[in-house]
Structures are given as structure tokens and as C-alpha cells.
C-alpha atoms as a PDB file:
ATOM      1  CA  UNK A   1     -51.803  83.293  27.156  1.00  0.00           C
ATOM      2  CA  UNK A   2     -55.590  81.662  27.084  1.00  0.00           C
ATOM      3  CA  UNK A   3     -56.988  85.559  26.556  1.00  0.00           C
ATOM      4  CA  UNK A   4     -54.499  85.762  23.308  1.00  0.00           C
ATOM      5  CA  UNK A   5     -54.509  82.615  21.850  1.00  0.00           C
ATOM      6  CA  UNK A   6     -58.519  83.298  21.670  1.00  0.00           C
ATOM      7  CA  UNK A   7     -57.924  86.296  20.072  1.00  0.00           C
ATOM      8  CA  UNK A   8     -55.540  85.406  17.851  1.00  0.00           C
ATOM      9  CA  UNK A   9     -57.698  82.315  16.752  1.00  0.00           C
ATOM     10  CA  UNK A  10     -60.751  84.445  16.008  1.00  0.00           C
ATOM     11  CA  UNK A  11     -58.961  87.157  14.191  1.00  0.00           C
ATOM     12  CA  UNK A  12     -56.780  84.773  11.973  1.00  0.00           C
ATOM     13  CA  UNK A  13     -58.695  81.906  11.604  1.00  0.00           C
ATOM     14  CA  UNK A  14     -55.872  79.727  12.855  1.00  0.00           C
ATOM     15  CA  UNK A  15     -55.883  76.660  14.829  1.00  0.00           C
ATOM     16  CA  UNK A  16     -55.465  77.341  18.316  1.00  0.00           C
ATOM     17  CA  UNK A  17     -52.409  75.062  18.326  1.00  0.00           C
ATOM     18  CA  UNK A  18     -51.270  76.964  15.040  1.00  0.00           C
ATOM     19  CA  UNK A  19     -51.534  80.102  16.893  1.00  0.00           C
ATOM     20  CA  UNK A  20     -49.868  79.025  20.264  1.00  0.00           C
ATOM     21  CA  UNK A  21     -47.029  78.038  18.245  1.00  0.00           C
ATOM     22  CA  UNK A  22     -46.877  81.529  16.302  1.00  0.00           C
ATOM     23  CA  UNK A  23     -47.458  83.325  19.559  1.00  0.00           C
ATOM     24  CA  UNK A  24     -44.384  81.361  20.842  1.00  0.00           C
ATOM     25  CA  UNK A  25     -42.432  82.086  17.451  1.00  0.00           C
ATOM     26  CA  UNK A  26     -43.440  85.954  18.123  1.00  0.00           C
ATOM     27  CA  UNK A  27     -42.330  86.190  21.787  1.00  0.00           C
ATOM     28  CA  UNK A  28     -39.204  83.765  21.509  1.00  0.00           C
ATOM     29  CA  UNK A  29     -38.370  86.542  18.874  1.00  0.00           C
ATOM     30  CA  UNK A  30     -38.725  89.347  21.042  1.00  0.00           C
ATOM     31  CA  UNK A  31     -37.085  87.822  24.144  1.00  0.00           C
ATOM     32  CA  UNK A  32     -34.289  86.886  22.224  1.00  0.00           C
ATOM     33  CA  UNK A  33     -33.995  90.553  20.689  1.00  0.00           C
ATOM     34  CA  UNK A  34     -34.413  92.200  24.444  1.00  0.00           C
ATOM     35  CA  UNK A  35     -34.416  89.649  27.373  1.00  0.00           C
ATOM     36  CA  UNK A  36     -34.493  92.684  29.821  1.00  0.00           C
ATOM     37  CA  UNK A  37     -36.872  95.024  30.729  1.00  0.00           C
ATOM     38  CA  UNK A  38     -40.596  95.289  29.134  1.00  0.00           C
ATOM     39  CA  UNK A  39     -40.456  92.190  26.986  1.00  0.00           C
ATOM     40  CA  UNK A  40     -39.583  90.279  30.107  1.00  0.00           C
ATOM     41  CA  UNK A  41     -42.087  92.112  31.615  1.00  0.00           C
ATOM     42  CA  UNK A  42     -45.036  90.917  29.382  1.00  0.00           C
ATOM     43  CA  UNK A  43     -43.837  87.484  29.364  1.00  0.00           C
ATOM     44  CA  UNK A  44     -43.193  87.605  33.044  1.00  0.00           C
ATOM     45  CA  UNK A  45     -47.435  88.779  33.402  1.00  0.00           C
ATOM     46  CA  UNK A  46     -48.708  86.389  31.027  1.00  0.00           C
ATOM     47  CA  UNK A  47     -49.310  82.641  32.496  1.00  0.00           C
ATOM     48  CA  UNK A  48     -47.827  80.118  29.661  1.00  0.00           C
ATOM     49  CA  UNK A  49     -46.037  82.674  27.629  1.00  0.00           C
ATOM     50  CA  UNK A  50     -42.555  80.848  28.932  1.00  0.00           C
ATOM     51  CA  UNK A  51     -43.948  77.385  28.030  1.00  0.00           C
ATOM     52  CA  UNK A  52     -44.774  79.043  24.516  1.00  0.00           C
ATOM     53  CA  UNK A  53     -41.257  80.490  24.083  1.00  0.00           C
ATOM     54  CA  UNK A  54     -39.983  77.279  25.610  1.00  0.00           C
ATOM     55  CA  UNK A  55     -41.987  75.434  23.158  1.00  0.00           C
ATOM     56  CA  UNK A  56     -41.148  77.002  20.021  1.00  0.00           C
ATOM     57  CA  UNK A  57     -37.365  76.765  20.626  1.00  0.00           C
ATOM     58  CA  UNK A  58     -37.903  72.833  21.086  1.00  0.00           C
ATOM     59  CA  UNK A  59     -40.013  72.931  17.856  1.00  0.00           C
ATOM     60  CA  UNK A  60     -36.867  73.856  15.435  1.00  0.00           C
ATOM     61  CA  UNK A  61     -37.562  74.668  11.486  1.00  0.00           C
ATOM     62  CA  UNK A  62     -35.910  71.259   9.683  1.00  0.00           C
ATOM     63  CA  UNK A  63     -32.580  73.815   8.800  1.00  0.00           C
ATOM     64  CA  UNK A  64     -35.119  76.765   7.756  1.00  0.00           C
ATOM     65  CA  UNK A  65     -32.816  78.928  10.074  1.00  0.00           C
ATOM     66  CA  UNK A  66     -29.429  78.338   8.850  1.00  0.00           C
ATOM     67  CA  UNK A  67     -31.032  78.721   5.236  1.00  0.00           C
ATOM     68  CA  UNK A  68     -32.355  82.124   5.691  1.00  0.00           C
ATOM     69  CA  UNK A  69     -29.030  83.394   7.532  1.00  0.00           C
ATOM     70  CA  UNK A  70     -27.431  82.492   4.231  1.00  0.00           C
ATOM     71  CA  UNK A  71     -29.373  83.718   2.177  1.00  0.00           C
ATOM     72  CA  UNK A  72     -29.638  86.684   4.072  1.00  0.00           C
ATOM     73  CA  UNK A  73     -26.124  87.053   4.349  1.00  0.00           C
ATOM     74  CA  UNK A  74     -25.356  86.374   0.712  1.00  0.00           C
ATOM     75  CA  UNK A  75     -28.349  88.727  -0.172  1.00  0.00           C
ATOM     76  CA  UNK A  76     -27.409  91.390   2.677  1.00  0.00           C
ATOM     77  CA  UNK A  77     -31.313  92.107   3.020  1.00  0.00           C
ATOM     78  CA  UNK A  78     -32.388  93.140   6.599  1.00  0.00           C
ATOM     79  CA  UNK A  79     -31.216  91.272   9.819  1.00  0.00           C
ATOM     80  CA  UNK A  80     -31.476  87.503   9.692  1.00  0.00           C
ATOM     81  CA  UNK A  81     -33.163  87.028  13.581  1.00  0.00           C
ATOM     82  CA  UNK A  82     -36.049  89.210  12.093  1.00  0.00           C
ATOM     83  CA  UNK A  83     -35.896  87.092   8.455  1.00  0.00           C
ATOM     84  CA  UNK A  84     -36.305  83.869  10.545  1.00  0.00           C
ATOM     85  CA  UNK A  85     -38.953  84.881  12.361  1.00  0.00           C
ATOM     86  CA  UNK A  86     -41.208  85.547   9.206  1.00  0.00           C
ATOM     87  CA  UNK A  87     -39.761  82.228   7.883  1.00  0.00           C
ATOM     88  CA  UNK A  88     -40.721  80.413  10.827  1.00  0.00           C
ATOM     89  CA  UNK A  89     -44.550  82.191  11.053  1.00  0.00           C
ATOM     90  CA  UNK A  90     -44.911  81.487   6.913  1.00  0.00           C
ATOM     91  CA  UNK A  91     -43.650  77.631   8.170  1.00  0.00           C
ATOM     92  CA  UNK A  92     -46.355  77.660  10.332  1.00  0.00           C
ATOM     93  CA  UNK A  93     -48.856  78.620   7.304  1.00  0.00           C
ATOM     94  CA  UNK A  94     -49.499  82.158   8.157  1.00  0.00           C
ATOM     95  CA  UNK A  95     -50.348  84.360   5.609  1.00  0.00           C
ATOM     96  CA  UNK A  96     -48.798  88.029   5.601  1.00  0.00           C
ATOM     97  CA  UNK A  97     -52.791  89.290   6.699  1.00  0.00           C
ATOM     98  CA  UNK A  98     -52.466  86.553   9.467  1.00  0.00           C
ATOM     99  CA  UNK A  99     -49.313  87.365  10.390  1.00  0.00           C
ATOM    100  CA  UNK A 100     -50.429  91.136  11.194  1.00  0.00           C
ATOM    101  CA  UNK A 101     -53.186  90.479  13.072  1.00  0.00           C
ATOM    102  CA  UNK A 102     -50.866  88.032  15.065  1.00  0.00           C
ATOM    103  CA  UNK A 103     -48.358  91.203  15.870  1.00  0.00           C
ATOM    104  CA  UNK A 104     -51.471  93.288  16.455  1.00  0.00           C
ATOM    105  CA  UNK A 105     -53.240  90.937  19.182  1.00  0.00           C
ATOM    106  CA  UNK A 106     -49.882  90.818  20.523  1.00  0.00           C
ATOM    107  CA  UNK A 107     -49.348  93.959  21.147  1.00  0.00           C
ATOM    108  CA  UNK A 108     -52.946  94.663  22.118  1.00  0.00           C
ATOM    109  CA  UNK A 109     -51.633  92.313  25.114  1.00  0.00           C
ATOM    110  CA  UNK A 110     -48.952  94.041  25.789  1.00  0.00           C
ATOM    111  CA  UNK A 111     -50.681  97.020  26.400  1.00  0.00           C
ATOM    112  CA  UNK A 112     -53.161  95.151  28.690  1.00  0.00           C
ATOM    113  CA  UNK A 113     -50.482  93.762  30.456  1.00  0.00           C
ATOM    114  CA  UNK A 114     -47.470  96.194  30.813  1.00  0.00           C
ATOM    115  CA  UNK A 115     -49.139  99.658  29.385  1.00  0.00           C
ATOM    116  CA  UNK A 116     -49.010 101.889  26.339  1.00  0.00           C
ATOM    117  CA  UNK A 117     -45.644 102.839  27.524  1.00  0.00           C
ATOM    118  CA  UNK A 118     -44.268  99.286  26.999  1.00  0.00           C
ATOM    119  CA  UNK A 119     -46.372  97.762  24.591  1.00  0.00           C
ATOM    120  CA  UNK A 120     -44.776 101.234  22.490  1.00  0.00           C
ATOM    121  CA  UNK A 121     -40.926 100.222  23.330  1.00  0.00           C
ATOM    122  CA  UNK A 122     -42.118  96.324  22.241  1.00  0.00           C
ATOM    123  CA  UNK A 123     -43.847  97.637  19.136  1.00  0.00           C
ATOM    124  CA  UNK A 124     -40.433 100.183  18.204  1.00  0.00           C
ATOM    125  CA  UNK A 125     -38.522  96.926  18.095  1.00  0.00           C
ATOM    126  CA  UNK A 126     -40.693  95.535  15.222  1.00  0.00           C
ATOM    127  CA  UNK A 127     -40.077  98.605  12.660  1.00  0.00           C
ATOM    128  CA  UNK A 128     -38.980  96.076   9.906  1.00  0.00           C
ATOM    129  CA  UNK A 129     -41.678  93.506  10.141  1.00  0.00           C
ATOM    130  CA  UNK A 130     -44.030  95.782  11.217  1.00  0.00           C
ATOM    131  CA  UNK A 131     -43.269  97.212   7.552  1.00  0.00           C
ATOM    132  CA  UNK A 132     -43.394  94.263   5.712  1.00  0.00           C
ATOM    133  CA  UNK A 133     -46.769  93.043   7.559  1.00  0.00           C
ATOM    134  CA  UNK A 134     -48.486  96.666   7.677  1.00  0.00           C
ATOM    135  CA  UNK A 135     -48.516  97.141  11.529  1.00  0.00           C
ATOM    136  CA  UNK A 136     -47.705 100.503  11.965  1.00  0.00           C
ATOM    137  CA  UNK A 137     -45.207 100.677  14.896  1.00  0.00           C
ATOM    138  CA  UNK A 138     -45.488 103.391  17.197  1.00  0.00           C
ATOM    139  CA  UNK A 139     -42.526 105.360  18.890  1.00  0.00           C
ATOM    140  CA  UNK A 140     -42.044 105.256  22.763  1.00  0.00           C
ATOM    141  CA  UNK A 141     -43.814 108.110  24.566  1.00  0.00           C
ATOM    142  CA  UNK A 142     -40.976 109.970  24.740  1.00  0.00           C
ATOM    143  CA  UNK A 143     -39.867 110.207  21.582  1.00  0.00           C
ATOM    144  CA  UNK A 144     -43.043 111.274  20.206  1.00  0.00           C
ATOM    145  CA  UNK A 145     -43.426 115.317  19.382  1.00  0.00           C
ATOM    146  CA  UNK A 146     -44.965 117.151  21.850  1.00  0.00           C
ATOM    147  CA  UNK A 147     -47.891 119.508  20.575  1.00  0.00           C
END
């Protein structure tokens, strides 16, 4: 968690307690979408990734959640889990450049930590924000064409 808070600090500019907190918005996100296989994998072979998942779901958003599930449902724009989750990193003062490089050093940990294979499955279930933020996801291994 030490290794990507680092990186996350000197590639956003954040605090480090900013970016602990995002890093916990990011995986509380993605353990929450998938609580099984390679996302509890990474979080599993990452020391303090639990405390920062634990820690963001103490934090709470002062009602920004049950905002942007209205107006998300009322609006019937994208899925509200994913909507929150770029409420709750803007909340935190992140930027949409920030907010990349945040998904990127995440996923460059992944890979470190659980390989290409399963940083790809983690970075497939970002397609949407991955859009909006410019991260290119990448598809599984074996769902890429073979050449």
C-alpha cells in the first residue's frame, strides 16, 4: 500500500493522506463490484489495502451517494456504483488528470502484484471510467485477437 501511495503522491501531486483515501475509494469500488477472485487477490497481496477499503467506507460522502443515485436514476446516465465513485474521488479534490493517474498506478500494482492476466480482468471492469478519465482499459488475455 506504502509502494502505491508513493506513487500515487508523486504522480498526482496529492497529499499522501488525500491519496490513501482515493486509493481506498478506488479499491472499495472494485471489491464491491467483484469481491471474488483477482480483485480479492490484489487486495489480499497488498499490506493495508483492507484498512484503506475499511477506511473509506467509515469515511461516508455527507449524502453525496444517495444524491448521485438520484440523479443518476432520474437522468438514466451510466451505473450509479461507478457515478459515486467519481463523485467520491472529485470529493476528495481530484482532478479528472489526477484521477487517471490514480487508476493507472493502480493498476500498475495490480500487475506487480497479481500479473498482466489480472491486472487485465481488474482494468476490463473499469471500461466506463476508464472512458471518462482516458485510461485505456485493456481486454483479458483471452479475449484479445490472436495474430
Amino acid at each position: 500500500m506504502e509502494e502505491l501511495t508513493d506513487r500515487v503522491v508523486q504522480s498526482t501531486s496529492l497529499e499522501p493522506s488525500i491519496a490513501k483515501a482515493a486509493i481506498g475509494a478506488v479499491l472499495m469500488f472494485l471489491r464491491d463490484e467483484v469481491p471474488e477472485g483477482r480483485v480479492a487477490e490484489f487486495i489480499d497481496k497488498m499490506p493495508g489495502a483492507r484498512a484503506a477499503v475499511a477506511a473509506a467506507r467509515a469515511r461516508g460522502d455527507g449524502g453525496l451517494t444517495q444524491a448521485i443515485e438520484g440523479m443518476t436514476s432520474f437522468m438514466g446516465h451510466g451505473r450509479a456504483d461507478l457515478n459515486i465513485l467519481i463523485g467520491k474521488l472529485a470529493n476528495l479534490g481530484l482532478n479528472e488528470t489526477q484521477s487517471r493517474q490514480l487508476l493507472e498506478a493502480t493498476l500498475t500494482r495490480a500487475e506487480a502484484l497479481i500479473g498482466p492476466e489480472g491486472a487485465a480482468k481488474i482494468r476490463a471492469m473499469l471500461p466506463e471510467m476508464a472512458m471518462r478519465s482516458g485510461v485505456t482499459p485493456q481486454p483479458p488475455e483471452e479475449m484479445r485477437p490472436r495474430m
